[in-house]
PDB file of N, CA and C in Angstrom:
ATOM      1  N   UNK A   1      13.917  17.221  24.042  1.00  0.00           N
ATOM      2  CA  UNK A   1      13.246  17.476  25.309  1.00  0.00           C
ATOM      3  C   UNK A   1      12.757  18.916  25.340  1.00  0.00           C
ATOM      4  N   UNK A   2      11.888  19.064  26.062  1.00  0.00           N
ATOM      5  CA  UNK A   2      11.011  20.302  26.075  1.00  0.00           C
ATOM      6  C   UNK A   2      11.559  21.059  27.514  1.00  0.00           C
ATOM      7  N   UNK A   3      11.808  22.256  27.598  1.00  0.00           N
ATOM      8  CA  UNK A   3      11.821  23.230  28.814  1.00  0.00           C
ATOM      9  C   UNK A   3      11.624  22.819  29.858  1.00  0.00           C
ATOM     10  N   UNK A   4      10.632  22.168  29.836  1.00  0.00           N
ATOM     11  CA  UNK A   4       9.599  22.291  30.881  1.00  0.00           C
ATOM     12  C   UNK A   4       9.182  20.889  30.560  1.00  0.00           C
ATOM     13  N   UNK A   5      10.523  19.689  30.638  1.00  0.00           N
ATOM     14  CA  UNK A   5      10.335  18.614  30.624  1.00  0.00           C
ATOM     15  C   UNK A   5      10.989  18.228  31.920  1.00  0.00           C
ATOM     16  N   UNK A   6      10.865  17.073  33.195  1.00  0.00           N
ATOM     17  CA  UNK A   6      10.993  16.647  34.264  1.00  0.00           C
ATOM     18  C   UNK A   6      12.897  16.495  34.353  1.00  0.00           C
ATOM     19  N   UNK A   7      13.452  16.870  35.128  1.00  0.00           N
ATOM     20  CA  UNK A   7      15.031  16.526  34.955  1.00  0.00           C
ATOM     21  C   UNK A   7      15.629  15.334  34.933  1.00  0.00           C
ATOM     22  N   UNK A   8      14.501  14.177  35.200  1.00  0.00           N
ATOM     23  CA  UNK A   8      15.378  13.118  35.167  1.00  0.00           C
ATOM     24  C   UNK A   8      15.064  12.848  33.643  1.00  0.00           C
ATOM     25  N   UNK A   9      14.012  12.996  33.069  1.00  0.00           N
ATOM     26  CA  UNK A   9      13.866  12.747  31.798  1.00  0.00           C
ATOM     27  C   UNK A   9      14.730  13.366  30.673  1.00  0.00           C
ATOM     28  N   UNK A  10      15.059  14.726  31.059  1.00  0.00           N
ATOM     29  CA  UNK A  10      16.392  15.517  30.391  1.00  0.00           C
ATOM     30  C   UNK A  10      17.883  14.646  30.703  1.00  0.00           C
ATOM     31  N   UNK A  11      18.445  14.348  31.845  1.00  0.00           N
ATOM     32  CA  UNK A  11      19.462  13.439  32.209  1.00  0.00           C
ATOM     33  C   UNK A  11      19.139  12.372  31.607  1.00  0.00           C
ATOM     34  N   UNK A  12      18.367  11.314  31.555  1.00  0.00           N
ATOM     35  CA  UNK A  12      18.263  10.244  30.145  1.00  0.00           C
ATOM     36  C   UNK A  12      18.752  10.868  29.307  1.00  0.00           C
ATOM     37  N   UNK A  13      18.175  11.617  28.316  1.00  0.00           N
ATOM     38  CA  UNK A  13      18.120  11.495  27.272  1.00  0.00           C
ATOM     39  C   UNK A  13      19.332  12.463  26.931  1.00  0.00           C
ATOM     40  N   UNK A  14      20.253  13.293  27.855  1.00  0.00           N
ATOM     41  CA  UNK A  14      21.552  13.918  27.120  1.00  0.00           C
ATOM     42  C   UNK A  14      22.483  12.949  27.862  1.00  0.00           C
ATOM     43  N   UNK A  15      22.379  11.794  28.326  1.00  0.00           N
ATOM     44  CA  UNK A  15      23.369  11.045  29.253  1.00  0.00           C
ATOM     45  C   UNK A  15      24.904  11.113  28.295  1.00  0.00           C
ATOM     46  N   UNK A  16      24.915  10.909  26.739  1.00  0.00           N
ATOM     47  CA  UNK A  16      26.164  10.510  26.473  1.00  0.00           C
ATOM     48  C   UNK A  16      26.424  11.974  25.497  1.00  0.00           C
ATOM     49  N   UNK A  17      25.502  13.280  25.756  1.00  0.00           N
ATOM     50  CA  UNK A  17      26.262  13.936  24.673  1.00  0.00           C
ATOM     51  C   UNK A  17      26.346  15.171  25.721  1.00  0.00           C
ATOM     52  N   UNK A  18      25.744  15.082  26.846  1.00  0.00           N
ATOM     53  CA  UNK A  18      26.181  16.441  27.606  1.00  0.00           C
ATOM     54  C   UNK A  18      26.847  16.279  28.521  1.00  0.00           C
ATOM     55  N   UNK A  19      27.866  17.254  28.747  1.00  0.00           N
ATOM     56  CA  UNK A  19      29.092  17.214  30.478  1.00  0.00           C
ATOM     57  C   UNK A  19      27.325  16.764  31.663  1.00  0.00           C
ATOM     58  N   UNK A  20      27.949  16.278  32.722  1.00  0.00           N
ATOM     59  CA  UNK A  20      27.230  16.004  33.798  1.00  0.00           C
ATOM     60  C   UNK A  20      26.894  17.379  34.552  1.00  0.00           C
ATOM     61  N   UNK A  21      25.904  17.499  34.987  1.00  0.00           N
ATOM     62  CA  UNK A  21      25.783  18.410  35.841  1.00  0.00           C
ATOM     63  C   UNK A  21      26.654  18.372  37.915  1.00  0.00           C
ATOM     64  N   UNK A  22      26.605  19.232  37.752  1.00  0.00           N
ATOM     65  CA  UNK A  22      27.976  19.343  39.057  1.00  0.00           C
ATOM     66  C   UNK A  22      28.389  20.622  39.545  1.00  0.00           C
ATOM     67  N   UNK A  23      29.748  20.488  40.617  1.00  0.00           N
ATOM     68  CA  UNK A  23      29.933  21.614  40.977  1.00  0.00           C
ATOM     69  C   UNK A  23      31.687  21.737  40.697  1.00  0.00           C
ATOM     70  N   UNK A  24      32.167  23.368  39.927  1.00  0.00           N
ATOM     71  CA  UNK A  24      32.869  22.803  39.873  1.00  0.00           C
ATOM     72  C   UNK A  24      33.679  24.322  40.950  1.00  0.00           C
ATOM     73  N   UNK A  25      35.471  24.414  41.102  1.00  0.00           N
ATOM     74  CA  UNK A  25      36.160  25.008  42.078  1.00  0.00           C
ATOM     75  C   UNK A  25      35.313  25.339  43.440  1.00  0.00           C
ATOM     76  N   UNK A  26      34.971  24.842  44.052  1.00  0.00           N
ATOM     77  CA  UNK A  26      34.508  24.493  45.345  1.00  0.00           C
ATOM     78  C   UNK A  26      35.469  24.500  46.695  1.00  0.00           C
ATOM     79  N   UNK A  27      35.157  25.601  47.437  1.00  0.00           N
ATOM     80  CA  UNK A  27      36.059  25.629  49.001  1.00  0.00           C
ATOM     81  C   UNK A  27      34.916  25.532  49.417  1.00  0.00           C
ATOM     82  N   UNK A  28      35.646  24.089  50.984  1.00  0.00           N
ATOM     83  CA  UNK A  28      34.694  23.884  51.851  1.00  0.00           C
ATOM     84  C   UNK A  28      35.642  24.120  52.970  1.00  0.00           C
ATOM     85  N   UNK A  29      35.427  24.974  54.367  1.00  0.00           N
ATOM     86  CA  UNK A  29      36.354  25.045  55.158  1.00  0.00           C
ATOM     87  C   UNK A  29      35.734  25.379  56.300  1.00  0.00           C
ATOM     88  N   UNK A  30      36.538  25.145  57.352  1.00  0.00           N
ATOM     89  CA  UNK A  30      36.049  25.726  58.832  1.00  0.00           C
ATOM     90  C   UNK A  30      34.600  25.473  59.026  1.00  0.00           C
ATOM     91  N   UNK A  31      34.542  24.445  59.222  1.00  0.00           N
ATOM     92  CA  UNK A  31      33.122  23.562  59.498  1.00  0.00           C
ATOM     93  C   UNK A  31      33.582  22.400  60.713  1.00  0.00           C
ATOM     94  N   UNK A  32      32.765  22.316  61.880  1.00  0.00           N
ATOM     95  CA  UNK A  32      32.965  21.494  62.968  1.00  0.00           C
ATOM     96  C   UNK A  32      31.700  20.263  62.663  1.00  0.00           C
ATOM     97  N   UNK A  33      31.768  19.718  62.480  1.00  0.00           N
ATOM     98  CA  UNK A  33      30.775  18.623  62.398  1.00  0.00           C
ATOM     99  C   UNK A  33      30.986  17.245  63.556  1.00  0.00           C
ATOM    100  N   UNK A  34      29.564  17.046  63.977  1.00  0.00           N
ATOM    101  CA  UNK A  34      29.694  16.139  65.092  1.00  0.00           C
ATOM    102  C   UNK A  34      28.231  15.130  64.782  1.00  0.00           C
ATOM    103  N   UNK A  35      28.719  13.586  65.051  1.00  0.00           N
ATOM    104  CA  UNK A  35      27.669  13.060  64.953  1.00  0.00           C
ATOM    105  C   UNK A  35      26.677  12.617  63.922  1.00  0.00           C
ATOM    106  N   UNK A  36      27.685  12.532  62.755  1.00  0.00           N
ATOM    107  CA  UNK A  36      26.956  12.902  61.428  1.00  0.00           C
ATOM    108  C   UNK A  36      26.890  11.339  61.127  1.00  0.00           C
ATOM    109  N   UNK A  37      25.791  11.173  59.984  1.00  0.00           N
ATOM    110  CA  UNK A  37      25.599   9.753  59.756  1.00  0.00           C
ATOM    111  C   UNK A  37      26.370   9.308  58.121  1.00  0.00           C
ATOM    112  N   UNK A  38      26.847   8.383  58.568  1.00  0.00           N
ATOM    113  CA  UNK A  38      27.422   8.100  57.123  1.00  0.00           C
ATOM    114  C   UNK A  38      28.992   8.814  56.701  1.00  0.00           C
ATOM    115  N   UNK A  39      28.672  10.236  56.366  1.00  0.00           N
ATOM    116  CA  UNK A  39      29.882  10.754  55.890  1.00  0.00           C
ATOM    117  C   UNK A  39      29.475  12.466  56.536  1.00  0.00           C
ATOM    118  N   UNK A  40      30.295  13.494  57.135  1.00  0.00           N
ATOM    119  CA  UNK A  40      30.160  14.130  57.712  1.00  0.00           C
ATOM    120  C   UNK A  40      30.549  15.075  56.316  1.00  0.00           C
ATOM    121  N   UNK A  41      31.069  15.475  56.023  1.00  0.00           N
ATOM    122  CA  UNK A  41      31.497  16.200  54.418  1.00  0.00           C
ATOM    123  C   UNK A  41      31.746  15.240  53.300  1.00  0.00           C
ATOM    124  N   UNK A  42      31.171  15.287  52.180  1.00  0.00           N
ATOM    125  CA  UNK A  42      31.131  14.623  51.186  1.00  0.00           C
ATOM    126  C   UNK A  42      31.100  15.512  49.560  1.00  0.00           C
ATOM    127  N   UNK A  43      31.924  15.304  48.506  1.00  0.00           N
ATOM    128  CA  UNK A  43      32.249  15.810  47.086  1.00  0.00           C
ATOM    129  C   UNK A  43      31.676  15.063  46.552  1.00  0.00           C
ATOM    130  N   UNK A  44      30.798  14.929  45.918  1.00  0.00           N
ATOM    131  CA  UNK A  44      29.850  14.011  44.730  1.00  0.00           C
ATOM    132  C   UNK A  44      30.121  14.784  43.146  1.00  0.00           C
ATOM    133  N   UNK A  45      30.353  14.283  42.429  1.00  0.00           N
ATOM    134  CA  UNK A  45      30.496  14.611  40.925  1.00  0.00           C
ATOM    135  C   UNK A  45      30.670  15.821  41.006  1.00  0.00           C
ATOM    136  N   UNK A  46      32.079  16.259  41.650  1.00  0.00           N
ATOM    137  CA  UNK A  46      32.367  18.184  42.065  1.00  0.00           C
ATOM    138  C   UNK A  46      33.997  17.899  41.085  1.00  0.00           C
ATOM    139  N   UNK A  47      34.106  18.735  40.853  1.00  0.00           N
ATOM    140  CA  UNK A  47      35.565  19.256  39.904  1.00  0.00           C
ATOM    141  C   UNK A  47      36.365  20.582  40.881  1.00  0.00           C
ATOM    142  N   UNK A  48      37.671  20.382  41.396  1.00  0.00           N
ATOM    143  CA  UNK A  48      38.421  20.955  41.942  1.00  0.00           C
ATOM    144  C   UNK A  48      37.856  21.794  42.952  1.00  0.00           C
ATOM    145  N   UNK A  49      37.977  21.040  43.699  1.00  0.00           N
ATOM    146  CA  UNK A  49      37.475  20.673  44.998  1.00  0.00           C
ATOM    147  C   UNK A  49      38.319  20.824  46.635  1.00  0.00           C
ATOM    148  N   UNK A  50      38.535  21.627  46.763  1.00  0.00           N
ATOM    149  CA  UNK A  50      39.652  21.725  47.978  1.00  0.00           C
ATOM    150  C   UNK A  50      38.753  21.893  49.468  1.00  0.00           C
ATOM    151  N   UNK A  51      39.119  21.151  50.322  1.00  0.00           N
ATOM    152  CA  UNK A  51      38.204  20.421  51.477  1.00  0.00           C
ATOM    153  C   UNK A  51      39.167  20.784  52.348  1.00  0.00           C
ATOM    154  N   UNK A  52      39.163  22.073  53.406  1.00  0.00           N
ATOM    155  CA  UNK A  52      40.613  22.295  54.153  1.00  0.00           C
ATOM    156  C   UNK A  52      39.811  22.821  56.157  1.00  0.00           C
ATOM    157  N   UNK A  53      40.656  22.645  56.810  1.00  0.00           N
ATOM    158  CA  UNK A  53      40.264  23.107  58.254  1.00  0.00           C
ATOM    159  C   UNK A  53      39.257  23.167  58.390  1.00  0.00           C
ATOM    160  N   UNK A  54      38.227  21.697  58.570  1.00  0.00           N
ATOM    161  CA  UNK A  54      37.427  20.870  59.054  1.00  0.00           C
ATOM    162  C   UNK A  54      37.805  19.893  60.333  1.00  0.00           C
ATOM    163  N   UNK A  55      36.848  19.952  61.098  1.00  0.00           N
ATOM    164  CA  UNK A  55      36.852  19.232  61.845  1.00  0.00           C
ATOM    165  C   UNK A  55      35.700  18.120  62.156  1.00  0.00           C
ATOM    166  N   UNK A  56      35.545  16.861  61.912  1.00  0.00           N
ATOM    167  CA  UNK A  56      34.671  15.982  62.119  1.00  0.00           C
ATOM    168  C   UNK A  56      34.593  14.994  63.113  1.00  0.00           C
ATOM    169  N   UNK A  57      33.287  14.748  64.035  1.00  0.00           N
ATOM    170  CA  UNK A  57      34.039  13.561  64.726  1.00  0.00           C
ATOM    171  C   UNK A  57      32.708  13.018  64.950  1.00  0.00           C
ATOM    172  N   UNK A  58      32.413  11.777  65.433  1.00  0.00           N
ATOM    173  CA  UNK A  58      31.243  11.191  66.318  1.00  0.00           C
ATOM    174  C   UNK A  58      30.879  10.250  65.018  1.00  0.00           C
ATOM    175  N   UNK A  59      30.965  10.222  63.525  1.00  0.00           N
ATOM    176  CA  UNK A  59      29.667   9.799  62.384  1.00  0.00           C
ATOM    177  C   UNK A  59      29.858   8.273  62.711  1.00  0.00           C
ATOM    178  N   UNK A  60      28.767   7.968  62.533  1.00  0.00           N
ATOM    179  CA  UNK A  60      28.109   6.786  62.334  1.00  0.00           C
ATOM    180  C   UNK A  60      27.617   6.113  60.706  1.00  0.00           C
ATOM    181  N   UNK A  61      27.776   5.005  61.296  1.00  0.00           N
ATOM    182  CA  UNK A  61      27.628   4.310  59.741  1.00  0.00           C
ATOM    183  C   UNK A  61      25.796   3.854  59.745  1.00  0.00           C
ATOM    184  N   UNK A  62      25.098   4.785  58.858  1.00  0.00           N
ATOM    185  CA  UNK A  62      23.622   4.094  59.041  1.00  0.00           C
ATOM    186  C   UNK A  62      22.999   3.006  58.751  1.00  0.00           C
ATOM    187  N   UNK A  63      22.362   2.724  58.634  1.00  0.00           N
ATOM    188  CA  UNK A  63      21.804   1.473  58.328  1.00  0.00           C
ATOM    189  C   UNK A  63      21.550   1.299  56.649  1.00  0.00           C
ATOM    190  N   UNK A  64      22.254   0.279  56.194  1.00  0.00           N
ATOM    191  CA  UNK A  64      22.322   0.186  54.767  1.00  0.00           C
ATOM    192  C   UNK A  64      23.352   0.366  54.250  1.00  0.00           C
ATOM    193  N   UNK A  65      24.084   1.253  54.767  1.00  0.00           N
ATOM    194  CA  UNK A  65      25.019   2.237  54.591  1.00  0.00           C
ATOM    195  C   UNK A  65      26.514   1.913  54.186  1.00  0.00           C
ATOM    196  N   UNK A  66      27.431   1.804  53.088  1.00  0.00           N
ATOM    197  CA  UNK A  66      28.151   1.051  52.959  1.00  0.00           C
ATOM    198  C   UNK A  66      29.630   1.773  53.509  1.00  0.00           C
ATOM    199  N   UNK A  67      29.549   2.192  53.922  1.00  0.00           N
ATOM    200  CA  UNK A  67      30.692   2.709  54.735  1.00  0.00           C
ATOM    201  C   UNK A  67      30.571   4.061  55.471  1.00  0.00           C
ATOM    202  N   UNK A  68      32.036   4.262  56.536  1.00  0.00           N
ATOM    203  CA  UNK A  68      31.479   6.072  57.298  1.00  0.00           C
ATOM    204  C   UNK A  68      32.636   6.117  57.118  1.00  0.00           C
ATOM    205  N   UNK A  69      32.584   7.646  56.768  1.00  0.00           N
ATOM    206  CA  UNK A  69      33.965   8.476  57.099  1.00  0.00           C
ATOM    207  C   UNK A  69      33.389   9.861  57.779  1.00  0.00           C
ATOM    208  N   UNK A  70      34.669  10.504  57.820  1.00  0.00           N
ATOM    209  CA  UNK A  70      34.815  12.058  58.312  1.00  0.00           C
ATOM    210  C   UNK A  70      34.190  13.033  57.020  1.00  0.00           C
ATOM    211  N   UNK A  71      35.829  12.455  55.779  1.00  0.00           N
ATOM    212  CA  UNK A  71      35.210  13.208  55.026  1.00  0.00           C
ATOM    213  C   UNK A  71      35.643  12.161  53.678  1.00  0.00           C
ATOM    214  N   UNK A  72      34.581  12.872  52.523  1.00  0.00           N
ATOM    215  CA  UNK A  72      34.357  11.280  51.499  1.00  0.00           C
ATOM    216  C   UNK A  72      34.786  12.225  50.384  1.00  0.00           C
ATOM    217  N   UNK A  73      35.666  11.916  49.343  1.00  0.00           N
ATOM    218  CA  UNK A  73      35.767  12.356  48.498  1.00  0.00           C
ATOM    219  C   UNK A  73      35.294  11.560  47.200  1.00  0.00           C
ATOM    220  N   UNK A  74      34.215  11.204  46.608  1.00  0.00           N
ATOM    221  CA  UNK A  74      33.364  10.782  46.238  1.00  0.00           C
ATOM    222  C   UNK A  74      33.353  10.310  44.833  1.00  0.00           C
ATOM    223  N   UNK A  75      32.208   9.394  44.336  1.00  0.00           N
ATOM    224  CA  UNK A  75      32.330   9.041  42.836  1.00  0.00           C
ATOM    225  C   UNK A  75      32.247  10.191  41.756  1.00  0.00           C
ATOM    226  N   UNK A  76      32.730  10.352  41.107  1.00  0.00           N
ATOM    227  CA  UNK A  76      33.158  11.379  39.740  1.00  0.00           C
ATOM    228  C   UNK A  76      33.739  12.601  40.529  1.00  0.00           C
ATOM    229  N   UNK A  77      34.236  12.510  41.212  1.00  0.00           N
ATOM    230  CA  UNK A  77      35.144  13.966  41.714  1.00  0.00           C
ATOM    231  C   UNK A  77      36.480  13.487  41.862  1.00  0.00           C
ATOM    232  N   UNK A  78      37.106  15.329  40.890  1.00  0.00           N
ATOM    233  CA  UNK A  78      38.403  14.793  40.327  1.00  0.00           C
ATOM    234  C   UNK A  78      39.018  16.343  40.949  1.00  0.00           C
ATOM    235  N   UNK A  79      40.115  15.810  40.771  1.00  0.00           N
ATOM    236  CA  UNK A  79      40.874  17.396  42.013  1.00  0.00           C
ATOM    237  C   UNK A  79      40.524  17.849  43.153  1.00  0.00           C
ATOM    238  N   UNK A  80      40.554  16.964  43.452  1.00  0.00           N
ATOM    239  CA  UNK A  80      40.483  17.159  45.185  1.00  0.00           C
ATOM    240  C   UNK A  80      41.436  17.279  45.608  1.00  0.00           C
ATOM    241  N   UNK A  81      41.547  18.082  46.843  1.00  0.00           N
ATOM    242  CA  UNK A  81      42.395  18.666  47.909  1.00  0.00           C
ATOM    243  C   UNK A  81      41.855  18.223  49.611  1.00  0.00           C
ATOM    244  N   UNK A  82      42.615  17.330  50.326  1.00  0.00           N
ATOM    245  CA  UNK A  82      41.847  17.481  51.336  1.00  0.00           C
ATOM    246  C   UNK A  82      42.942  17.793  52.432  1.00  0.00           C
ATOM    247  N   UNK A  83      43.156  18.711  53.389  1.00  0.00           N
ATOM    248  CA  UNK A  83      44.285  19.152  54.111  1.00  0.00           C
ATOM    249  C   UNK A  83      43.700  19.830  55.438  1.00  0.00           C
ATOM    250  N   UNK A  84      44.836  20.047  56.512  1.00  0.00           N
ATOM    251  CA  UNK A  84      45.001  20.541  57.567  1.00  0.00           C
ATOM    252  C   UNK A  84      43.535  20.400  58.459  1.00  0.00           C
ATOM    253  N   UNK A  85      43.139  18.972  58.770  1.00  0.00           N
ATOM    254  CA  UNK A  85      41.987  18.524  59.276  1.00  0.00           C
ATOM    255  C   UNK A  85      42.219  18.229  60.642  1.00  0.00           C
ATOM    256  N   UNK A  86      41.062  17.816  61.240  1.00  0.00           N
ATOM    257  CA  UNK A  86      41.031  16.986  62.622  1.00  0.00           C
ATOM    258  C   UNK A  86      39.957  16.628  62.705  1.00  0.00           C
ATOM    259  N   UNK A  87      40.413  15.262  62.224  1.00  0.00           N
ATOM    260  CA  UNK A  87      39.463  14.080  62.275  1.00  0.00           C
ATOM    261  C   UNK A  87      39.642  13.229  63.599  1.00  0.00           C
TER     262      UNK A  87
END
């Protein structure tokens, strides 16, 4: 692949020889969220991950949408922490 080739075309083509792109030691904290659709905080393909004194409330499940939470700790995320909330 070239530099200055499109990213999904780079993600094909290193799918089985490169780590995934992601995020990794991640603090998410002291966030009030209200009303959110689907999932109000969410970890997607994140690596150690600690999710602490949040507060979420009101989310709704949208249309399509296969489930709601507060907070989602998500497909390919590994070490997660989720604590001292009010959901």
């Amino acid at each position: 692949m070239t530099p200055d080739a499109p990213a999904e075309s780079w993600w094909r083509s290193n799918l089985r020889t490169e780590p995934r792109p992601g995020f990794q030691h991640v603090l998410i904290e002291r966030n009030v969220c209200k009303d959110s659709g689907t999932s109000s905080i969410e970890a997607y393909n994140a690596d150690d991950v600690n999710i602490q004194y949040n507060e979420t409330y009101g989310t709704v499940k949208k249309a399509g949408g296969a489930e709601s939470n507060g907070i989602d700790s998500d497909r390919a995320t590994t070490g997660a922490i989720v604590q001292q909330l009010g959901i």
